[in-house]
C-alpha atoms as a PDB file:
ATOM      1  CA  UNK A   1      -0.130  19.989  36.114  1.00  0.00           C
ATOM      2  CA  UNK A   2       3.639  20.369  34.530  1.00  0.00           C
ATOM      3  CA  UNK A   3       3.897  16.165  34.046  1.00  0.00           C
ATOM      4  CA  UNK A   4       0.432  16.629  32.319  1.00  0.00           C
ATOM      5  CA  UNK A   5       1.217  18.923  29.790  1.00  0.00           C
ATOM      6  CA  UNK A   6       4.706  17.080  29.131  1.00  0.00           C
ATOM      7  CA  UNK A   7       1.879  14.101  28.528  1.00  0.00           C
ATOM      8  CA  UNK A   8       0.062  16.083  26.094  1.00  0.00           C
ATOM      9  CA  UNK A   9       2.964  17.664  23.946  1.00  0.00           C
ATOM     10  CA  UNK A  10       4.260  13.803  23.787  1.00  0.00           C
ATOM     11  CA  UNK A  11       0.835  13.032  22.061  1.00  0.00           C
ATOM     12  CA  UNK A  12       0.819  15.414  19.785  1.00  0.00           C
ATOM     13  CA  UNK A  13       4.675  15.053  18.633  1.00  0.00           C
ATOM     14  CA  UNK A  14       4.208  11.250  18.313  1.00  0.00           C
ATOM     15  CA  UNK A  15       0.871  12.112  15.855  1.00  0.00           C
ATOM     16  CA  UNK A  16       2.972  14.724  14.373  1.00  0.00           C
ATOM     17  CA  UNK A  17       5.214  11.826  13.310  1.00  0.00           C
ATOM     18  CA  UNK A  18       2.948   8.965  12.211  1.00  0.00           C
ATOM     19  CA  UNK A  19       2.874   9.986   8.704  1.00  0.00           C
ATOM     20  CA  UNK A  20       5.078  11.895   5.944  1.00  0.00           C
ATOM     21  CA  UNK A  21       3.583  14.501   4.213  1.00  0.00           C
ATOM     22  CA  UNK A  22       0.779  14.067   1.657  1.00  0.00           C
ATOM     23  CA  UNK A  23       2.822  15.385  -0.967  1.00  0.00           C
ATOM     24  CA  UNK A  24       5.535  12.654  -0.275  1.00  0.00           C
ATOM     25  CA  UNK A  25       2.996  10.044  -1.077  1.00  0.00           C
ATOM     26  CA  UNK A  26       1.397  11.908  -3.966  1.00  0.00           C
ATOM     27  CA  UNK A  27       5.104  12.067  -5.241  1.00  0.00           C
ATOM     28  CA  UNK A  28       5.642   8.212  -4.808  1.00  0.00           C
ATOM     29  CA  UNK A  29       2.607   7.959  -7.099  1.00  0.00           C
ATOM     30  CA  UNK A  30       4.203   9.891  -9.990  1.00  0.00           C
ATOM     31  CA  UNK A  31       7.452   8.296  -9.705  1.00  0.00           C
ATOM     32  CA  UNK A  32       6.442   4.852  -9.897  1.00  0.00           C
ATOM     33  CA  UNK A  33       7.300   3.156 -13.210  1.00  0.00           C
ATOM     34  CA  UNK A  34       3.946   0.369 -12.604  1.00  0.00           C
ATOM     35  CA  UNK A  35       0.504   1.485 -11.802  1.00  0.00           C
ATOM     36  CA  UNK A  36      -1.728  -1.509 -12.298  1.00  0.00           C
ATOM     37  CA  UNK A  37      -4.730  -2.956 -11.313  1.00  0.00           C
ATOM     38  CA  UNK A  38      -4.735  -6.337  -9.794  1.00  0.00           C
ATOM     39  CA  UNK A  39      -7.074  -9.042  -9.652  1.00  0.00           C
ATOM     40  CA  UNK A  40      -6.408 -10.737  -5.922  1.00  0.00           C
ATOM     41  CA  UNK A  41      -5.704 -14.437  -6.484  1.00  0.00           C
ATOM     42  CA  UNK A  42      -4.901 -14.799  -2.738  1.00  0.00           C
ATOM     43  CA  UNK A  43      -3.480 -13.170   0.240  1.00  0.00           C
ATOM     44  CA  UNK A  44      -0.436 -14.741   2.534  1.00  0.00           C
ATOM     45  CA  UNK A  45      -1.215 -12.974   5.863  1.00  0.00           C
ATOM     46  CA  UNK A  46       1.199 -13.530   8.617  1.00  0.00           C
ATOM     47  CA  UNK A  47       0.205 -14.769  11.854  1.00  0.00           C
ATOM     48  CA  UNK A  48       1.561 -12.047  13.759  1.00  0.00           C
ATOM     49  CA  UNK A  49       0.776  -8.879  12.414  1.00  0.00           C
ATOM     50  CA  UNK A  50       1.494  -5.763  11.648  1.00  0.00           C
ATOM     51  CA  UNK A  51       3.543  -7.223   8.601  1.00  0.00           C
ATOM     52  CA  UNK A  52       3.784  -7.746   5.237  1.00  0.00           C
ATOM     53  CA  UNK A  53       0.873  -9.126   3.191  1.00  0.00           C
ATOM     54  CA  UNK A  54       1.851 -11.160   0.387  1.00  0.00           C
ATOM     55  CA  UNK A  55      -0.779 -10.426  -2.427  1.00  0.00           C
ATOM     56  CA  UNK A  56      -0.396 -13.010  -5.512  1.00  0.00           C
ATOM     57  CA  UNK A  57      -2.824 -11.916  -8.453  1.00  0.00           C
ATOM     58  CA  UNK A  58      -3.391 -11.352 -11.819  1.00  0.00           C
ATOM     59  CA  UNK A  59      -2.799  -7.994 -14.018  1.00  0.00           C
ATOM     60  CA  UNK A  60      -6.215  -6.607 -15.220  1.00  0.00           C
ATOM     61  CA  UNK A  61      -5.235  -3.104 -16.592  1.00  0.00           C
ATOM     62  CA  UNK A  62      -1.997  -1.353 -16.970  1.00  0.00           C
ATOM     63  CA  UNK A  63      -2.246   2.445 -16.408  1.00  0.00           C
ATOM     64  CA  UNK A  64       1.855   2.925 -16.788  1.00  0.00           C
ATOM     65  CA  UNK A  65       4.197   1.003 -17.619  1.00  0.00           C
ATOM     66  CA  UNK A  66       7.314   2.621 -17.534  1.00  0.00           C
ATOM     67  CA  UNK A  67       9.964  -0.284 -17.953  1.00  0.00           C
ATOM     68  CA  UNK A  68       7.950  -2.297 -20.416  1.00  0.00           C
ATOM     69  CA  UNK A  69       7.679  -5.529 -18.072  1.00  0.00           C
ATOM     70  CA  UNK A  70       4.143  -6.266 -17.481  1.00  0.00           C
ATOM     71  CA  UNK A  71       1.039  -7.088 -19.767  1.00  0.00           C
ATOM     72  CA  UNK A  72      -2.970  -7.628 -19.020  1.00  0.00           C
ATOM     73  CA  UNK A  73      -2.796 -11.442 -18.012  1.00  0.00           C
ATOM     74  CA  UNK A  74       0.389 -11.551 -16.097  1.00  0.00           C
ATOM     75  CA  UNK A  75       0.648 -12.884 -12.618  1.00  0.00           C
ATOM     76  CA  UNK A  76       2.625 -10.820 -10.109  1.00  0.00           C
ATOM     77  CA  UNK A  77       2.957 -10.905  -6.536  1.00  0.00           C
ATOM     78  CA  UNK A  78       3.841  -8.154  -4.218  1.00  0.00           C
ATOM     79  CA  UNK A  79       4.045  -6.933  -0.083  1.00  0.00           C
ATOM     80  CA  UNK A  80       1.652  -4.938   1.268  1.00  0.00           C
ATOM     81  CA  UNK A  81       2.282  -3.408   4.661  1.00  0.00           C
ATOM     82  CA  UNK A  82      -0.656  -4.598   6.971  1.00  0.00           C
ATOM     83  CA  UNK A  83      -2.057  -5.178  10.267  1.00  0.00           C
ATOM     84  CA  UNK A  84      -4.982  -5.912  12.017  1.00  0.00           C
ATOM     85  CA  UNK A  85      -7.477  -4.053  14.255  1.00  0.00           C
ATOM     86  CA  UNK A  86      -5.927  -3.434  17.735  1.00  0.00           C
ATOM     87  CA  UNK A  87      -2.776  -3.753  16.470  1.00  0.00           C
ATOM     88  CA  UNK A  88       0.043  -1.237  17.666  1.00  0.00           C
ATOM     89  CA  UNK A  89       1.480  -0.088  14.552  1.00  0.00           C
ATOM     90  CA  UNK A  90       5.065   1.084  14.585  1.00  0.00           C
ATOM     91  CA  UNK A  91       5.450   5.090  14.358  1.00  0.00           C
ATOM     92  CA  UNK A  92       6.511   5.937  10.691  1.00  0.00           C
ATOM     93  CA  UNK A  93       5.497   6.961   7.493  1.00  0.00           C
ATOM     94  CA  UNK A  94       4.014   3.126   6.436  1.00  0.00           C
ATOM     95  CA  UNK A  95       0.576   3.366   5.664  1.00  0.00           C
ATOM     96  CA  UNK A  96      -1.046   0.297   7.159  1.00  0.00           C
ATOM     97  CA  UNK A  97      -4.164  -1.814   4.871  1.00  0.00           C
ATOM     98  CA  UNK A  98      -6.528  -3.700   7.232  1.00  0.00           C
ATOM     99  CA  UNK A  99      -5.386  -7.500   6.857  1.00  0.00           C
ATOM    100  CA  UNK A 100      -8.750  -8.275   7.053  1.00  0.00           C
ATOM    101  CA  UNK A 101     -10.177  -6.180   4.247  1.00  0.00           C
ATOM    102  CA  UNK A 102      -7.349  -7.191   1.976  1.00  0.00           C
ATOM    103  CA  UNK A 103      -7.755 -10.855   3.010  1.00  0.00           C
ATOM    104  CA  UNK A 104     -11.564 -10.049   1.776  1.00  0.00           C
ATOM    105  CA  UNK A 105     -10.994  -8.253  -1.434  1.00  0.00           C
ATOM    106  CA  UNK A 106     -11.017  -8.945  -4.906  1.00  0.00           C
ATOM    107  CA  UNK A 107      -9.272  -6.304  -6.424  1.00  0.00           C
ATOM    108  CA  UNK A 108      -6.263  -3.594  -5.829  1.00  0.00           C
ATOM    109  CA  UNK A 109      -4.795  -0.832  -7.522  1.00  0.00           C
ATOM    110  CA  UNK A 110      -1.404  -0.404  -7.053  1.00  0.00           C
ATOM    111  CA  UNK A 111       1.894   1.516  -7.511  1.00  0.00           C
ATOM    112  CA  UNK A 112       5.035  -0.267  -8.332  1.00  0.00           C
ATOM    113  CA  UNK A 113       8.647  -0.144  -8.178  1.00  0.00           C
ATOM    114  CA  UNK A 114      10.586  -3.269 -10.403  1.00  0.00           C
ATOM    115  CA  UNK A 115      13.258  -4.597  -8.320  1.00  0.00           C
ATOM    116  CA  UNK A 116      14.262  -7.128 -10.659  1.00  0.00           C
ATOM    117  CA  UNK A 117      13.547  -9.718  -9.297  1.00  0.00           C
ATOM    118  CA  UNK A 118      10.011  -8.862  -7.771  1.00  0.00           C
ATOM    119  CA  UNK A 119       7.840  -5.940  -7.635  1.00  0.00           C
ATOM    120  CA  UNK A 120       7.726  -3.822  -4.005  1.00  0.00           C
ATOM    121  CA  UNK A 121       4.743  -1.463  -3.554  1.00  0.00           C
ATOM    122  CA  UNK A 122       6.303   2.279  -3.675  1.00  0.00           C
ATOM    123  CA  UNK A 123       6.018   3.996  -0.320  1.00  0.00           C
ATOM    124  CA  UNK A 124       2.463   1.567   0.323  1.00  0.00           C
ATOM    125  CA  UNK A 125       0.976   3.033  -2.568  1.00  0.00           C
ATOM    126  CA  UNK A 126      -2.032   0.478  -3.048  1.00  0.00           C
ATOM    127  CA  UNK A 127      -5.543   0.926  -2.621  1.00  0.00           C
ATOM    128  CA  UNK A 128      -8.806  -2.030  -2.511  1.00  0.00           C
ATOM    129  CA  UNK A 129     -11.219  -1.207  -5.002  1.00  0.00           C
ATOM    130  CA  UNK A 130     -14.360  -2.662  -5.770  1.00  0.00           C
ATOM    131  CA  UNK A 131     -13.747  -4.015  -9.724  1.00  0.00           C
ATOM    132  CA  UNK A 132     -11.056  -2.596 -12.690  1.00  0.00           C
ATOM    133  CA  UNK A 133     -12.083   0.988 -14.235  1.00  0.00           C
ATOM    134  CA  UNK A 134     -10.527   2.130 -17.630  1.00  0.00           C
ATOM    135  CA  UNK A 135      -9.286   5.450 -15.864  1.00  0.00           C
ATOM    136  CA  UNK A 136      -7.618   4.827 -12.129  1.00  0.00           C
ATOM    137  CA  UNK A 137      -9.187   5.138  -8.967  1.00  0.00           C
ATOM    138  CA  UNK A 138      -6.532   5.746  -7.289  1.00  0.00           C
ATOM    139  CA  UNK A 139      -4.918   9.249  -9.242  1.00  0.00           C
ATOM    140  CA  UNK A 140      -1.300  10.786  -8.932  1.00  0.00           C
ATOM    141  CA  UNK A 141      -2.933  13.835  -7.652  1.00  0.00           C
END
């Protein structure tokens, strides 16, 4: 019975550890100098995954724009942390996207950070959506 239980606390520490806080994310959000939405132009998905997606698209609306370095029309490119079903995903706070579902979509909102010399997603703060809005669809909050 004793190994069992060692089993089951295991479990639930390892769950307890697969993700940060929501409030960590939700602060990632606000802090981000980019949110945009993205038009997908296409998708670079490794062969072995979980990975990084490279997404390659075009700017469609600009929600903030804290540095002054992108416009409606501009074509950016950026990593998305992703992996595919079955896939055992390493124990963190990285929020996987289904490579699949990315591979398939046509549109993403997104959080950025400007690196200088590309743009890196801030703490995986993306999210497929089905077409541009005027207000987000993927809030601070």
């Amino acid at each position: 019975m004793r190994p069992f239980l060692v089993a089951i606390i295991g479990l639930c520490v390892t769950a307890a550890h697969a993700a940060m806080p929501p409030a960590v994310y939700q602060k990632a959000r606000a802090d981000a100098p980019l949110h945009v939405q993205v038009a997908i132009a296409d998708v670079a998905i490794p062969e072995l995954t979980p990975s990084s997606c490279l997404v390659t698209g075009e700017v469609v609306r600009v929600f903030r724009d804290t540095p002054g370095v992108l416009s409606v029309g501009d074509t950016i490119d950026f990593a998305v942390s992703c992996s595919r079903a079955g896939d055992r995903v390493p124990i963190g706070g990285t929020l996987w996207t289904n490579a699949d579902a990315l591979s398939a979509a046509r549109f993403i909102e997104v959080y950025l950070i400007d690196s200088g010399s590309s743009f890196e997603v801030a703490r995986d703060q993306s999210r497929i959506i089905e077409a541009p809005s005027d207000a987000p669809q993927f809030p601070e909050d």
